[in-house]
PDB file of N, CA and C in Angstrom:
ATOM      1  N   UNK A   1      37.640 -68.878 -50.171  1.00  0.00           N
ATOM      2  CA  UNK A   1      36.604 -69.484 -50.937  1.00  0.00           C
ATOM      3  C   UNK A   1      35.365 -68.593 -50.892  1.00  0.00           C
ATOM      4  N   UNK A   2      34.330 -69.512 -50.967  1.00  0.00           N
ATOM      5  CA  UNK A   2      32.882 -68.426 -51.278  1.00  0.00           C
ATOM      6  C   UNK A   2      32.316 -68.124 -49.627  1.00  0.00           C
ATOM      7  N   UNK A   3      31.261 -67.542 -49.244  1.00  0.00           N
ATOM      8  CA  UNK A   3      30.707 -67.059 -48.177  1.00  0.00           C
ATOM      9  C   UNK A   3      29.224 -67.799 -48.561  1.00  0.00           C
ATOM     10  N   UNK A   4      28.864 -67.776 -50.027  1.00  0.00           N
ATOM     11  CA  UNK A   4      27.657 -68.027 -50.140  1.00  0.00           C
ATOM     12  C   UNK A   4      26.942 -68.898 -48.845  1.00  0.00           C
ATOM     13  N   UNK A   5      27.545 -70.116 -49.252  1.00  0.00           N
ATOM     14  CA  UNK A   5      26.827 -71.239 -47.734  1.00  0.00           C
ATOM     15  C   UNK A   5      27.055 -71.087 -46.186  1.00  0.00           C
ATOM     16  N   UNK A   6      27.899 -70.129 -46.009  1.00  0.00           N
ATOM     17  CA  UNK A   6      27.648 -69.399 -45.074  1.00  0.00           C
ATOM     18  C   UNK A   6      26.469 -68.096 -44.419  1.00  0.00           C
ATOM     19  N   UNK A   7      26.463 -67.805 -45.421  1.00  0.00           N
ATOM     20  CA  UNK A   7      25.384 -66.816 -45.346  1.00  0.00           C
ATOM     21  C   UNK A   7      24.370 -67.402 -45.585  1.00  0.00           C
ATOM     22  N   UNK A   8      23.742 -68.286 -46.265  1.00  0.00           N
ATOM     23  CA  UNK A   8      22.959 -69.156 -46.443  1.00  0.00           C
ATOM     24  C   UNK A   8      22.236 -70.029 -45.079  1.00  0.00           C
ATOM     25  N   UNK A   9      23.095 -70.404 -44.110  1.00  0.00           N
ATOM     26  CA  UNK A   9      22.852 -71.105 -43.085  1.00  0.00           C
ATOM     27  C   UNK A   9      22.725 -70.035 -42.052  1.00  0.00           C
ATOM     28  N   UNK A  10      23.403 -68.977 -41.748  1.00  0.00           N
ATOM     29  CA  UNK A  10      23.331 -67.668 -41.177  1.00  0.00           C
ATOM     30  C   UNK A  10      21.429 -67.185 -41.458  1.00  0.00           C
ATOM     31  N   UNK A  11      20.699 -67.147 -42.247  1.00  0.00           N
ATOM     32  CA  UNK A  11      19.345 -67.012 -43.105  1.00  0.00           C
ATOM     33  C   UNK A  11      18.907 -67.930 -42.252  1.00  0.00           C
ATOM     34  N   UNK A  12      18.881 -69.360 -42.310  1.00  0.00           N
ATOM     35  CA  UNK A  12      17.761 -70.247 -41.999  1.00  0.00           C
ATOM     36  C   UNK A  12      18.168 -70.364 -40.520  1.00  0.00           C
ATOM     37  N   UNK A  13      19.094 -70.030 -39.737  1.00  0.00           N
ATOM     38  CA  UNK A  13      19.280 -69.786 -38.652  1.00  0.00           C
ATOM     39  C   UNK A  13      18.651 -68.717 -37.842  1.00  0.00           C
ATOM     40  N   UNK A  14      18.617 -67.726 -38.606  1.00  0.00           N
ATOM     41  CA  UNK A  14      17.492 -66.597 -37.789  1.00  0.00           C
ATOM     42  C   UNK A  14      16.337 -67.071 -38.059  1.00  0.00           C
ATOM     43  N   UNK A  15      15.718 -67.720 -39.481  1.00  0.00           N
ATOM     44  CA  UNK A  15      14.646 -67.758 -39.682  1.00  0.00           C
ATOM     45  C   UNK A  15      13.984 -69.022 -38.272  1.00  0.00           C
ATOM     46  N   UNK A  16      14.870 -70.078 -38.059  1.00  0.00           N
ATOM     47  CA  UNK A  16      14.753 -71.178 -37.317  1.00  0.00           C
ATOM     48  C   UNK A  16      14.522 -70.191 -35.779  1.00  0.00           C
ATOM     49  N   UNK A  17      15.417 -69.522 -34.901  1.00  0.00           N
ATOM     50  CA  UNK A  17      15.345 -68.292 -34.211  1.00  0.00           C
ATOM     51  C   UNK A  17      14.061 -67.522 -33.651  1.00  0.00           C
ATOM     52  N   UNK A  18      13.399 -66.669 -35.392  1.00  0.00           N
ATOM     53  CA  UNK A  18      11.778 -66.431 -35.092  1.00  0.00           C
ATOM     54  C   UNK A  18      11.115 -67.477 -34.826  1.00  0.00           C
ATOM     55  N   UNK A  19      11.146 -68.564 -35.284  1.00  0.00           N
ATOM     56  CA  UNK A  19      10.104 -69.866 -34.989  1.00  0.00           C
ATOM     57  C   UNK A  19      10.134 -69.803 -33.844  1.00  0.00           C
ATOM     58  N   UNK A  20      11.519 -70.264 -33.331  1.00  0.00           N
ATOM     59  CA  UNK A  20      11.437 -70.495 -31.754  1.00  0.00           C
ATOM     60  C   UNK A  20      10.914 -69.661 -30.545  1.00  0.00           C
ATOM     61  N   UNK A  21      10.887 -68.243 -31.546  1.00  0.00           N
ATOM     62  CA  UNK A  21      10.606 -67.104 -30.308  1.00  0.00           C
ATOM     63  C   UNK A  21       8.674 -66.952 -30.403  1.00  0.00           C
ATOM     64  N   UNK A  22       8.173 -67.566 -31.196  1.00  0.00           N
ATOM     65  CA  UNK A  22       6.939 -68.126 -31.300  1.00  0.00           C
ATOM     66  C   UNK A  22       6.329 -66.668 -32.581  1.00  0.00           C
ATOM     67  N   UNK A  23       7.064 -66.038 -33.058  1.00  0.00           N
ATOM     68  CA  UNK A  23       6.885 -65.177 -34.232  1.00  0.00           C
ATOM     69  C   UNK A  23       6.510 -65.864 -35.796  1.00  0.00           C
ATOM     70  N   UNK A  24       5.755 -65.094 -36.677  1.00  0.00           N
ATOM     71  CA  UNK A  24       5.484 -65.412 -37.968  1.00  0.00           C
ATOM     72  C   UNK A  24       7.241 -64.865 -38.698  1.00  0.00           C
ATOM     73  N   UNK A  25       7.572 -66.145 -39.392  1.00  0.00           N
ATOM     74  CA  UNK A  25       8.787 -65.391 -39.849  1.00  0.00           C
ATOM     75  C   UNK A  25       7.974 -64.559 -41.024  1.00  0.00           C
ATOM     76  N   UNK A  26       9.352 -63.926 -41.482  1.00  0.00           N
ATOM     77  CA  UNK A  26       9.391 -62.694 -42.764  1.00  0.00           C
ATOM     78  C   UNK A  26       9.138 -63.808 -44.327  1.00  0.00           C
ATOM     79  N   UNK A  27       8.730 -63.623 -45.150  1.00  0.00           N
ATOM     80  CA  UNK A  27       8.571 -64.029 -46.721  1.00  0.00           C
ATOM     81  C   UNK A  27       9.696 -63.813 -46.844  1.00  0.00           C
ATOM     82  N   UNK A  28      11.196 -65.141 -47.063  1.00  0.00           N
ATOM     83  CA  UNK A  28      12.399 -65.248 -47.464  1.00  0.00           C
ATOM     84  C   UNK A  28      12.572 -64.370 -48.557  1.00  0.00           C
ATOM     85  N   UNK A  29      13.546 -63.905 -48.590  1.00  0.00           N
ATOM     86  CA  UNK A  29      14.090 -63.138 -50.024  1.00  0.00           C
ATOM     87  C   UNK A  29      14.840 -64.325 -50.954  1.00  0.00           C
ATOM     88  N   UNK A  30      14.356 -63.569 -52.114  1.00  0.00           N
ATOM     89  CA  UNK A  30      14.801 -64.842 -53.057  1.00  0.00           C
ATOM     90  C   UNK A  30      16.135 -64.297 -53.433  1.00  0.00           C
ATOM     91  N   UNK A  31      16.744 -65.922 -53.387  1.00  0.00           N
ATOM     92  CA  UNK A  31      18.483 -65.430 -53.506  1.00  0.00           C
ATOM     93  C   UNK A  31      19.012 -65.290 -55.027  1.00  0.00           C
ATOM     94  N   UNK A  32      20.067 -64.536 -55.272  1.00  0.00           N
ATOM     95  CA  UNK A  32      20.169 -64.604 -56.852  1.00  0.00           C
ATOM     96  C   UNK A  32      20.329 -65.479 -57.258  1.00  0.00           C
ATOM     97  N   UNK A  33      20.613 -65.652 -58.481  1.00  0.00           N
ATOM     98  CA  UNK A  33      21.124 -66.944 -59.121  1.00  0.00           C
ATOM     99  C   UNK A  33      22.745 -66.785 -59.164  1.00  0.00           C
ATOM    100  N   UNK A  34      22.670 -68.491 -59.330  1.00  0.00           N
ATOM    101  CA  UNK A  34      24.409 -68.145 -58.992  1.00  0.00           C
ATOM    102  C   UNK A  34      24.822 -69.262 -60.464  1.00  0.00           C
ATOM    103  N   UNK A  35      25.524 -68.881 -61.248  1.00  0.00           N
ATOM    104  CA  UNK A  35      25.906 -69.517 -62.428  1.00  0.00           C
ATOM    105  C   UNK A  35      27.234 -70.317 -61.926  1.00  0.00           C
ATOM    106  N   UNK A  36      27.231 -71.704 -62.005  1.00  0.00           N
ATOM    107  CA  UNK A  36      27.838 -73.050 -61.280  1.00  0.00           C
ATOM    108  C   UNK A  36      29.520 -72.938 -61.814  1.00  0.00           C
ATOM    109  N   UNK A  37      29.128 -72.604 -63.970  1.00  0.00           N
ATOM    110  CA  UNK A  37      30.074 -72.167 -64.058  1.00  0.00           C
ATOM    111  C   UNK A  37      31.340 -71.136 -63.412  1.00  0.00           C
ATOM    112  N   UNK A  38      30.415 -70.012 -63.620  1.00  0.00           N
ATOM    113  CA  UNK A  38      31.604 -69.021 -63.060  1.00  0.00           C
ATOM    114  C   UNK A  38      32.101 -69.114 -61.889  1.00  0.00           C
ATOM    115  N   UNK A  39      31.170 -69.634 -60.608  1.00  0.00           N
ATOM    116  CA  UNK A  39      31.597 -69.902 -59.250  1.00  0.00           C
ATOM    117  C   UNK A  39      32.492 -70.913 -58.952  1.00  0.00           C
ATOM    118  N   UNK A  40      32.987 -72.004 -59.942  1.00  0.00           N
ATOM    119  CA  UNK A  40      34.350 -73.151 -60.104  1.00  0.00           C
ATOM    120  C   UNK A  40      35.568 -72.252 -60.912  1.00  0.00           C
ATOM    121  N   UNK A  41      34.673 -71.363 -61.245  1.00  0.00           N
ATOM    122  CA  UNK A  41      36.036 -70.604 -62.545  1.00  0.00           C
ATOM    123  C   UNK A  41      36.764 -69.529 -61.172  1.00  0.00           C
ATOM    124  N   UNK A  42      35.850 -69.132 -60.268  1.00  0.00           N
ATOM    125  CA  UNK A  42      36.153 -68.155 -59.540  1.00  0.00           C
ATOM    126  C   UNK A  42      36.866 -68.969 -57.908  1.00  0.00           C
ATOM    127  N   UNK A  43      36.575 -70.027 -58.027  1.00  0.00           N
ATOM    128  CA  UNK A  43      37.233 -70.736 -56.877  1.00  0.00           C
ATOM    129  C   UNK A  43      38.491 -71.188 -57.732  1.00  0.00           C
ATOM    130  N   UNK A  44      38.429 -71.603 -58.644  1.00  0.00           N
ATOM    131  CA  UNK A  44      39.910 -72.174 -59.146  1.00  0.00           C
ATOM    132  C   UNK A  44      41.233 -71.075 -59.176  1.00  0.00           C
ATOM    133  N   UNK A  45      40.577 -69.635 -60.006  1.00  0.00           N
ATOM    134  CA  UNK A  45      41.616 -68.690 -59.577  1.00  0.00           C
ATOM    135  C   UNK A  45      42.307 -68.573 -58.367  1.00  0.00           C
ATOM    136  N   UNK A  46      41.008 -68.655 -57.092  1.00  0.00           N
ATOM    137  CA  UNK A  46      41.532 -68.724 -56.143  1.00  0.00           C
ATOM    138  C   UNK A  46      42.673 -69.563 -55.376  1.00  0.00           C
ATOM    139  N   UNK A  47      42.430 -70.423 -55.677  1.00  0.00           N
ATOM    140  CA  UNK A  47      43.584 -71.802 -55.524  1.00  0.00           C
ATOM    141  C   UNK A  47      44.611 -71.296 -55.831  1.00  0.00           C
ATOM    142  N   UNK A  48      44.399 -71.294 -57.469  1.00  0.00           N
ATOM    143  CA  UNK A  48      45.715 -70.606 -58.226  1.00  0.00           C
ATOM    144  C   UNK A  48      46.717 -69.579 -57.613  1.00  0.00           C
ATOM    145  N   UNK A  49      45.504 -68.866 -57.162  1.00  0.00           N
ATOM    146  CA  UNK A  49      46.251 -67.033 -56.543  1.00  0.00           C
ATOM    147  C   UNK A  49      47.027 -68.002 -55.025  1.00  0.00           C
ATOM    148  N   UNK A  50      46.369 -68.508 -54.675  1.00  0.00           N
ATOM    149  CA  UNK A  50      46.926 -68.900 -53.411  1.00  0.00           C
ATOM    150  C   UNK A  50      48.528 -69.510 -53.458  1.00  0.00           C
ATOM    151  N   UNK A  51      48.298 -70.165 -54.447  1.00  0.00           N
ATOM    152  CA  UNK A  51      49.920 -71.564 -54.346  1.00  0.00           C
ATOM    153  C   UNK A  51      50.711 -70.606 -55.722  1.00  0.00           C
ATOM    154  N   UNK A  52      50.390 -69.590 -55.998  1.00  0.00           N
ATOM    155  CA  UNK A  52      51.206 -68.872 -56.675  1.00  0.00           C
ATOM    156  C   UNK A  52      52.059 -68.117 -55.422  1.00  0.00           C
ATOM    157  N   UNK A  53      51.261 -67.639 -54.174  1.00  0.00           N
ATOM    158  CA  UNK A  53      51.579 -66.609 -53.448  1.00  0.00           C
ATOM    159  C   UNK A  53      52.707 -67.583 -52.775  1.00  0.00           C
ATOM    160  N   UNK A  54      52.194 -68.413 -52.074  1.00  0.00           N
ATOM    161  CA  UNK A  54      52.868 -69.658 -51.299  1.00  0.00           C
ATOM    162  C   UNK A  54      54.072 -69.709 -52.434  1.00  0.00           C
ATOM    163  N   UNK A  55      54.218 -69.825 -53.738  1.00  0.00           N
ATOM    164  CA  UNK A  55      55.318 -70.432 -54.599  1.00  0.00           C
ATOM    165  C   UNK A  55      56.759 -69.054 -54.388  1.00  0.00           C
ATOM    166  N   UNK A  56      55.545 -67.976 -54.657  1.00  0.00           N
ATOM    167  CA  UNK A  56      56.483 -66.747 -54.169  1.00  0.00           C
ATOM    168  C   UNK A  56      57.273 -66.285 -53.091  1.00  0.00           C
ATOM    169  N   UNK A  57      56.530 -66.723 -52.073  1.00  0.00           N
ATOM    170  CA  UNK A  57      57.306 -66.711 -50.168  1.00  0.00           C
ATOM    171  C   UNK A  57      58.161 -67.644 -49.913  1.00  0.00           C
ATOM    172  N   UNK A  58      58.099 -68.446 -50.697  1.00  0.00           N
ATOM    173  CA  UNK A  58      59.122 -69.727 -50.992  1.00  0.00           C
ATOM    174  C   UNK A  58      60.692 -69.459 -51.414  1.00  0.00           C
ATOM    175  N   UNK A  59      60.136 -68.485 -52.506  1.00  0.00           N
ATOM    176  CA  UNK A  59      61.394 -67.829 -53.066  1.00  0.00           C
ATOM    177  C   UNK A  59      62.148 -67.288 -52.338  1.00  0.00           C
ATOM    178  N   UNK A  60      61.489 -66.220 -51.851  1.00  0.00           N
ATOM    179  CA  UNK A  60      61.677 -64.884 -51.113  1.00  0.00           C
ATOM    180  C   UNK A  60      62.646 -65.234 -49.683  1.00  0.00           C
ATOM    181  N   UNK A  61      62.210 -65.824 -49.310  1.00  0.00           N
ATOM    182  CA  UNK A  61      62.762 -66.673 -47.863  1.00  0.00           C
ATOM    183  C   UNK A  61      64.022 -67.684 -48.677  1.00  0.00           C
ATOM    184  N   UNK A  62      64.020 -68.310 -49.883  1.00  0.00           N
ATOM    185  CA  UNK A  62      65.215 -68.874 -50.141  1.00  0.00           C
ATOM    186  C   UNK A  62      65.824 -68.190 -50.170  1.00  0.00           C
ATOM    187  N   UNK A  63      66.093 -67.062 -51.204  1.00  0.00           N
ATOM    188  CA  UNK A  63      67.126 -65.768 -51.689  1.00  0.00           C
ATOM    189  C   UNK A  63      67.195 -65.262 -50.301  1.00  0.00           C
ATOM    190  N   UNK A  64      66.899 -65.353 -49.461  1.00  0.00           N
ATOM    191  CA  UNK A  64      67.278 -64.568 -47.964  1.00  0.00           C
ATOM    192  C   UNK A  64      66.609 -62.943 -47.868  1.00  0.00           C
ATOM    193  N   UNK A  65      65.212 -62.710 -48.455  1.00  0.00           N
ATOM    194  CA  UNK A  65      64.943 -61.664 -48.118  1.00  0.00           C
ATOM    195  C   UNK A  65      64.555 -61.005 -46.350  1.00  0.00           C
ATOM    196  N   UNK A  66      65.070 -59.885 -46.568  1.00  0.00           N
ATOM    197  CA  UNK A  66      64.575 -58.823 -45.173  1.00  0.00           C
ATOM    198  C   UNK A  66      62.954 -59.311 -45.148  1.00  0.00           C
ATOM    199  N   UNK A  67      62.457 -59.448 -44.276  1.00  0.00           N
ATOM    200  CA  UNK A  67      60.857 -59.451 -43.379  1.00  0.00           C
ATOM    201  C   UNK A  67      60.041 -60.689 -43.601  1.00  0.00           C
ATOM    202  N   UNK A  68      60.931 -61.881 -44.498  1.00  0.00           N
ATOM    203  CA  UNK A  68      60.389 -63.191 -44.788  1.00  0.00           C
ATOM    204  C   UNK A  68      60.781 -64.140 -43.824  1.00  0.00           C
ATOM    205  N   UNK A  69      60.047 -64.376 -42.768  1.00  0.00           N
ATOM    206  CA  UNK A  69      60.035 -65.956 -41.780  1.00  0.00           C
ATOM    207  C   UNK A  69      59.742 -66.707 -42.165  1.00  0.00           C
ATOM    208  N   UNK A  70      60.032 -67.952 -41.647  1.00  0.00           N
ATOM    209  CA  UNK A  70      59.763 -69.605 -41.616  1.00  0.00           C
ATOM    210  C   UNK A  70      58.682 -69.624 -41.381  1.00  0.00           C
ATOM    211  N   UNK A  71      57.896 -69.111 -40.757  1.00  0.00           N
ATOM    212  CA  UNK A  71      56.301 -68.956 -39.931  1.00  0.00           C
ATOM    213  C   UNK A  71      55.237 -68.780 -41.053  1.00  0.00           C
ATOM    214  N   UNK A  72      55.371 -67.474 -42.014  1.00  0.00           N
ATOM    215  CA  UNK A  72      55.062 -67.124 -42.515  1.00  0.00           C
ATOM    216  C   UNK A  72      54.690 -68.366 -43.927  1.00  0.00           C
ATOM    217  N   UNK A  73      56.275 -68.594 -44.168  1.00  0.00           N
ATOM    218  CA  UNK A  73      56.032 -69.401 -45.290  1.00  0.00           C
ATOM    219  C   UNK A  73      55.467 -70.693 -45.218  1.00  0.00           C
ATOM    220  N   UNK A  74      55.648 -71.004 -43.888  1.00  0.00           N
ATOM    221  CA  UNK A  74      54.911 -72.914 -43.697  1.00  0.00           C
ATOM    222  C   UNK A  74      53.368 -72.526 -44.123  1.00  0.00           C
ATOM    223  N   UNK A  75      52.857 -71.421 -43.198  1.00  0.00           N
ATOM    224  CA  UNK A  75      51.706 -71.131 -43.488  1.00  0.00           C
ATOM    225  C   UNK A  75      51.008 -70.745 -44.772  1.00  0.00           C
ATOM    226  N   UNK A  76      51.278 -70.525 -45.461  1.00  0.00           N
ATOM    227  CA  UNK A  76      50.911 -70.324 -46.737  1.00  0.00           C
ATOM    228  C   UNK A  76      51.789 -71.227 -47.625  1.00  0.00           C
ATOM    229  N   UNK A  77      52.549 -72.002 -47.190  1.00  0.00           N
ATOM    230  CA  UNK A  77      52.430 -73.331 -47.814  1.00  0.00           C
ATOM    231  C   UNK A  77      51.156 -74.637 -47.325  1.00  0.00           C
ATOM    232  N   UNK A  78      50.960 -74.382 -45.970  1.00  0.00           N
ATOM    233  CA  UNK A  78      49.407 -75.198 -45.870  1.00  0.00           C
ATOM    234  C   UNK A  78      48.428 -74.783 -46.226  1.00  0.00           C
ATOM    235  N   UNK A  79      48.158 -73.275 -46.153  1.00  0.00           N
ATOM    236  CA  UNK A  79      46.840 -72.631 -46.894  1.00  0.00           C
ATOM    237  C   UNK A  79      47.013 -73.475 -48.426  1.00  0.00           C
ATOM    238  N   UNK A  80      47.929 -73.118 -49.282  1.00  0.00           N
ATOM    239  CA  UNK A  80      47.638 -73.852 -50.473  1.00  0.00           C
ATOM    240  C   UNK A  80      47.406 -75.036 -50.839  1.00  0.00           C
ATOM    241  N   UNK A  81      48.375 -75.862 -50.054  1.00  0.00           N
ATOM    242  CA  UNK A  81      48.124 -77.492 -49.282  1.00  0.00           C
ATOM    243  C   UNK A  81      46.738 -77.990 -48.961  1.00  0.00           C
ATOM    244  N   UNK A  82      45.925 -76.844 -48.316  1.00  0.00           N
ATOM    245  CA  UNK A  82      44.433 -77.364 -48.394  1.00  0.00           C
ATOM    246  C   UNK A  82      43.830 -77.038 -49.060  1.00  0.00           C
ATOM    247  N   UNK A  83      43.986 -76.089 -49.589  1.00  0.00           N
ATOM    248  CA  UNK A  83      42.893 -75.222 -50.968  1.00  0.00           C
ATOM    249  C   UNK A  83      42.906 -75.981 -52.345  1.00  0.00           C
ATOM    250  N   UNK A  84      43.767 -76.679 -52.276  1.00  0.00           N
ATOM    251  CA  UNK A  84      44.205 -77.951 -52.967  1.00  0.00           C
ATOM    252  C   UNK A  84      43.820 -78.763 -53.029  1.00  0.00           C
ATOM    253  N   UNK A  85      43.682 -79.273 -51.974  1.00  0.00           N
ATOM    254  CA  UNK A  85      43.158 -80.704 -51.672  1.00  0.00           C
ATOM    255  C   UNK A  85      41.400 -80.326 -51.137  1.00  0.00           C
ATOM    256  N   UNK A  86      41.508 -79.537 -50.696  1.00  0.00           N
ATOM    257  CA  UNK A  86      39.688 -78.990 -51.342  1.00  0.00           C
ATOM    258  C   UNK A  86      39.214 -79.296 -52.327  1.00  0.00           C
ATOM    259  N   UNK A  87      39.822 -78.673 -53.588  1.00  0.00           N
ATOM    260  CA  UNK A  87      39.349 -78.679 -54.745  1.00  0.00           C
ATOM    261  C   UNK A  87      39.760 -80.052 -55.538  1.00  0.00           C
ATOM    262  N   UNK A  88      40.617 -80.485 -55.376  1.00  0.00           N
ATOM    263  CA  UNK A  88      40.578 -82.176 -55.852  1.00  0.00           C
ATOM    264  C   UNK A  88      39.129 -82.893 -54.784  1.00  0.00           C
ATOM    265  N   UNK A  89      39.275 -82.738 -53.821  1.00  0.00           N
ATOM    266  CA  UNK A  89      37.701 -83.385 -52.794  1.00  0.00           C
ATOM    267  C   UNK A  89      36.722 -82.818 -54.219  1.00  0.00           C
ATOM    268  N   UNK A  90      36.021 -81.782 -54.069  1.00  0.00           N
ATOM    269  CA  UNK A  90      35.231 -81.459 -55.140  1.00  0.00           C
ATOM    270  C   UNK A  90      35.384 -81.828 -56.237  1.00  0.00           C
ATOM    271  N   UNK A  91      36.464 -81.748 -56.877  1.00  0.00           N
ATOM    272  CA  UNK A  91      36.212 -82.287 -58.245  1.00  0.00           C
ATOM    273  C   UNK A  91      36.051 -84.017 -58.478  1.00  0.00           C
ATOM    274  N   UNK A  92      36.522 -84.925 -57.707  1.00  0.00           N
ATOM    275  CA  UNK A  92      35.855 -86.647 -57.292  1.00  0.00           C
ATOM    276  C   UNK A  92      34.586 -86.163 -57.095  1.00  0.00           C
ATOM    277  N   UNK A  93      33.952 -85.494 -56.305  1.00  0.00           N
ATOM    278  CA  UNK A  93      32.182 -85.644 -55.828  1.00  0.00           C
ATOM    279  C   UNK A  93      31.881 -85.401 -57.270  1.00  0.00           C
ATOM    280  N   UNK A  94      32.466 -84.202 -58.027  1.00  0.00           N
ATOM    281  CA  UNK A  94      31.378 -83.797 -59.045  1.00  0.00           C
ATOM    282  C   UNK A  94      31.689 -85.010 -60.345  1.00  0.00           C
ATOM    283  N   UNK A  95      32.619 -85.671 -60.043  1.00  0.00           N
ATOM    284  CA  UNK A  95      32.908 -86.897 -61.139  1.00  0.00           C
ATOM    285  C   UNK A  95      31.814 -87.916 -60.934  1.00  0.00           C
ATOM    286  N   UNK A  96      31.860 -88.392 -59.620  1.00  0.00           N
ATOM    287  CA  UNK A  96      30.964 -88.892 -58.921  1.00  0.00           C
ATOM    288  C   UNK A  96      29.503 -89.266 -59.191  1.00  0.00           C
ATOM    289  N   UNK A  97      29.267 -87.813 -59.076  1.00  0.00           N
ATOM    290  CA  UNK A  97      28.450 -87.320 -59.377  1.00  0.00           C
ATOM    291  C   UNK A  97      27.783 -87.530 -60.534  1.00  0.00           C
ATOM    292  N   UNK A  98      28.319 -86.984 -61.927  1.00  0.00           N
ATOM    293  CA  UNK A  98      28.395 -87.367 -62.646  1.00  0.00           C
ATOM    294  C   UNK A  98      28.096 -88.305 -63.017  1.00  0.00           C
ATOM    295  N   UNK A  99      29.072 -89.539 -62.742  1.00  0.00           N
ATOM    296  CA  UNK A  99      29.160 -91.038 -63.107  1.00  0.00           C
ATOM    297  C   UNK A  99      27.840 -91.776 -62.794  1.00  0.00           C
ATOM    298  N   UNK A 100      27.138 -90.924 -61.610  1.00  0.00           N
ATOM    299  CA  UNK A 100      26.241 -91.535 -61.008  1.00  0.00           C
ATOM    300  C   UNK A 100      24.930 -91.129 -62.045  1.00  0.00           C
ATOM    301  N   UNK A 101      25.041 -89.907 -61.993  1.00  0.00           N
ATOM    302  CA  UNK A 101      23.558 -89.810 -63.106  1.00  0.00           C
ATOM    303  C   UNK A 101      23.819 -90.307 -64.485  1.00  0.00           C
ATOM    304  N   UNK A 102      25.150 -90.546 -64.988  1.00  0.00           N
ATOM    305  CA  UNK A 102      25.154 -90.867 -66.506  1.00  0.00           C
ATOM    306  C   UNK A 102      24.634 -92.643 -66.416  1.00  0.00           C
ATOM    307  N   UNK A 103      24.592 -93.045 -65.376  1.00  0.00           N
ATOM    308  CA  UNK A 103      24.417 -94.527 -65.037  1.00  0.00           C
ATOM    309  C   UNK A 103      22.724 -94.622 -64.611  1.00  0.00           C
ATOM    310  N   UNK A 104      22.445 -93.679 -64.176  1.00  0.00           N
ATOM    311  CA  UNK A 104      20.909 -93.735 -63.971  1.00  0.00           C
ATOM    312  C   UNK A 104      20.108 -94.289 -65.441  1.00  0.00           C
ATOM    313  N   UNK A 105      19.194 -95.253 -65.195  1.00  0.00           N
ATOM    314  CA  UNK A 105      18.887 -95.698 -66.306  1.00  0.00           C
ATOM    315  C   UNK A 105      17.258 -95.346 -66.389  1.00  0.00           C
ATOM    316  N   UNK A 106      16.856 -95.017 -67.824  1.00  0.00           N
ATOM    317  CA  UNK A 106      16.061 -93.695 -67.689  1.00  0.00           C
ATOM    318  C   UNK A 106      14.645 -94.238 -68.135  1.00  0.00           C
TER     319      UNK A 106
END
């Protein structure tokens, strides 16, 4: 998935850090913009790429290939298993979501 909110909390963590060490923090850098679109377009591939790969090791281990384990394939059958069910979690909040401001009465 993304790093963004990782790195994000990584930021206000040092910044929290200087406070504590009794320092003036630094004037934050302003973060880019991040277009909402492309960052769901770019997590969904991801999914995709994932339970495509998982669909493939699946194979590979049926047909009886050389260097394909059981190990291998459970695991990247749960990686996709959650990357999955990640993105269904997100897409209810953003319905949610949704539902909730189209109901806000104005």
């Amino acid at each position: 998935m993304s790093t963004q909110g990782i790195n994000q909390l990584l930021g206000e963590l040092k910044a929290m850090s200087v406070l504590a060490a009794g320092k003036q923090p630094a004037a934050p850098a302003q973060a880019p913009e991040v277009d909402f679109s492309s960052v769901l377009q770019s997590t969904l591939e991801q999914v995709n790429q994932v339970q495509q790969t998982s669909q493939e090791l699946q194979k590979r281990f049926e047909l009886g290939e050389e260097g394909v384990n059981i190990q291998d394939v459970m695991v990247t059958m749960q990686k996709a298993s959650l990357s999955f069910q990640t993105m269904v979690q997100a897409r209810n909040k953003l319905v949610s979501a949704y539902q909730e401001i189209m109901n806000t009465q104005v």
